[in-house]
Protein backbone atom coordinates (compact mmCIF):
# COMPACT_ATOMS: atom_id res chain seq x y z
CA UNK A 1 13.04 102.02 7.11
CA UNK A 2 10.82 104.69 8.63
CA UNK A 3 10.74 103.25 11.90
CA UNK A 4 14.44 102.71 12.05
CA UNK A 5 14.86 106.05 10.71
CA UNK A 6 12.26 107.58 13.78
CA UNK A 7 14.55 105.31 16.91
CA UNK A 8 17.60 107.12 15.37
CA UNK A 9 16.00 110.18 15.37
CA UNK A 10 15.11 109.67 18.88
CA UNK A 11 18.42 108.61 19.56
CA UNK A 12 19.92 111.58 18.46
CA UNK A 13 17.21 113.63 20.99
CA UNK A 14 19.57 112.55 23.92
CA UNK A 15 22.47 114.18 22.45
CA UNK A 16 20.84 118.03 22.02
CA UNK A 17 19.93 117.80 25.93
CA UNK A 18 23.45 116.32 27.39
CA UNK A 19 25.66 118.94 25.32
CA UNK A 20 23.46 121.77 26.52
CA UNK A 21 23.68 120.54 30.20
CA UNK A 22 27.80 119.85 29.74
CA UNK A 23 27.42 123.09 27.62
CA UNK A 24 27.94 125.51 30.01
CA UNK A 25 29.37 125.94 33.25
CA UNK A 26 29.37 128.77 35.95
CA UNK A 27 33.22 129.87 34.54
CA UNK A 28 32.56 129.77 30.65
CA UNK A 29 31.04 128.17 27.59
CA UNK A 30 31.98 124.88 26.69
CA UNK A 31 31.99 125.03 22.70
CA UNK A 32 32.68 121.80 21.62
CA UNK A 33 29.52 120.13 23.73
CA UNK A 34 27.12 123.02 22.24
CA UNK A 35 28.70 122.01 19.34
CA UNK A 36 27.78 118.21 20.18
CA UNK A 37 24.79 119.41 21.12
CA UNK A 38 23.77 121.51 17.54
CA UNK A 39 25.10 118.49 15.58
CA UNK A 40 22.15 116.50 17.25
CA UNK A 41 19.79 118.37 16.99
CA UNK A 42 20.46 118.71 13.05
CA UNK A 43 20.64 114.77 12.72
CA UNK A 44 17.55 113.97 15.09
CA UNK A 45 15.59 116.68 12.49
CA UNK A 46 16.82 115.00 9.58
CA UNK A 47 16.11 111.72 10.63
CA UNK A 48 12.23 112.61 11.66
CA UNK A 49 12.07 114.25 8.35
CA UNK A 50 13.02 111.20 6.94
CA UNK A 51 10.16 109.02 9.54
CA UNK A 52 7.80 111.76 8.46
CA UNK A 53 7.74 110.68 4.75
CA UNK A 54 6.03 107.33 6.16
CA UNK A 55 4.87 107.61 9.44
CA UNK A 56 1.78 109.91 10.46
CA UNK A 57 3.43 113.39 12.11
CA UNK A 58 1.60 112.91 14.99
CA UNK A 59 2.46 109.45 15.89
CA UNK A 60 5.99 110.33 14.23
CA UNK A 61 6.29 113.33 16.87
CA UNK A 62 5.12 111.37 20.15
CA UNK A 63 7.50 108.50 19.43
CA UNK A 64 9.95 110.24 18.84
CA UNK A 65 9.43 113.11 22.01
CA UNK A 66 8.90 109.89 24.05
CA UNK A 67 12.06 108.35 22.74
CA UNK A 68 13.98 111.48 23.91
CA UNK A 69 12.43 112.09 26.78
CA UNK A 70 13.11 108.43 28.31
CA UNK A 71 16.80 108.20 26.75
CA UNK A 72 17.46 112.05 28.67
CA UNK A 73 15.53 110.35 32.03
CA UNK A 74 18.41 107.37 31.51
CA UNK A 75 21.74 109.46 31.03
CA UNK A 76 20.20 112.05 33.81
CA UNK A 77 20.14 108.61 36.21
CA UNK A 78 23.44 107.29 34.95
CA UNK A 79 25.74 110.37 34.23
CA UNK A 80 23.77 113.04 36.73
CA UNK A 81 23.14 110.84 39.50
CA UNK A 82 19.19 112.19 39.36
CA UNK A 83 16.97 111.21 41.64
CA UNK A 84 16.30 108.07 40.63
CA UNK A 85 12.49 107.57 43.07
CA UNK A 86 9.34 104.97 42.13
CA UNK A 87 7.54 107.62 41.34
CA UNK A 88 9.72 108.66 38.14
CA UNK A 89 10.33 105.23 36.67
CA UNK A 90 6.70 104.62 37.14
CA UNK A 91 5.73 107.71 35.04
CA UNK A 92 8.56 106.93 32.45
CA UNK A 93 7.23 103.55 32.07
CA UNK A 94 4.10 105.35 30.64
CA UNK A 95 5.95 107.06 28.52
CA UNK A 96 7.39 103.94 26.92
CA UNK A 97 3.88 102.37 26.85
CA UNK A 98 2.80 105.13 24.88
CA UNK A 99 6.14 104.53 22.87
CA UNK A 100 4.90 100.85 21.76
CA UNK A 101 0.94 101.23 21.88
CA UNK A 102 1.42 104.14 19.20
CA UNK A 103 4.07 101.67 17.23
CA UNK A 104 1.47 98.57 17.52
CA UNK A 105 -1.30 100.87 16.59
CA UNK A 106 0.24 102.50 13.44
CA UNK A 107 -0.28 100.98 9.96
C-alpha cells in the first residue's frame, strides 16, 4: 500500500510542473491550469504523507523526486518537443536506477 501510495504520489508530481508551464502565458494567467496545477500538488502531498507512514522519508523523498523528475523529463519530450539528446536520457536513466536500487534496497 505504501509503495502504491509513493508511484501515485509521484504521479501526481507531473501534474504541479505542466499546469505551471501551461499556467501562464505572455498575454495573461491561465487559471484553470494553476488550478490543475495546485490540485496536484495537494494530492502528490497527501499521497507521500500517506508513503511516509511506511516508507523511510528519505528513501520516500528520492523516489518520489525521482518519480517526478523523470515523468516531467517525459511530457517535456512528448508535449514540449525538448531536446530530446543522449546525453539527457542517459542521465535520466540514472535517475530511474536510483528509482529501483532505493525500492530493492528498502525493507
Amino acid at each position: 500500500m505504501a509503495w502504491t501510495a509513493l508511484i501515485i504520489a509521484g504521479i501526481f508530481e507531473w501534474g504541479w510542473p505542466l499546469g505551471l508551464k501551461l499556467g501562464f502565458s505572455d498575454q495573461d494567467l491561465r487559471w484553470g491550469w494553476l488550478g490543475f496545477s495546485l490540485a496536484s500538488m495537494i494530492g502528490s502531498g497527501t499521497m507521500l504523507l500517506i508513503a511516509q507512514r511506511t516508507i523511510p522519508m528519505g528513501t520516500a523523498y528520492a523516489v518520489w523526486t525521482g518519480i517526478g523528475a523523470v515523468g516531467a523529463f517525459v511530457i517535456g519530450l512528448l508535449v514540449f518537443s525538448e531536446p530530446a539528446t543522449l546525453a539527457r536520457f542517459f542521465f535520466v536513466s540514472l535517475i530511474l536506477v536510483g528509482i529501483i536500487g532505493l525500492k530493492l534496497a528498502s525493507p
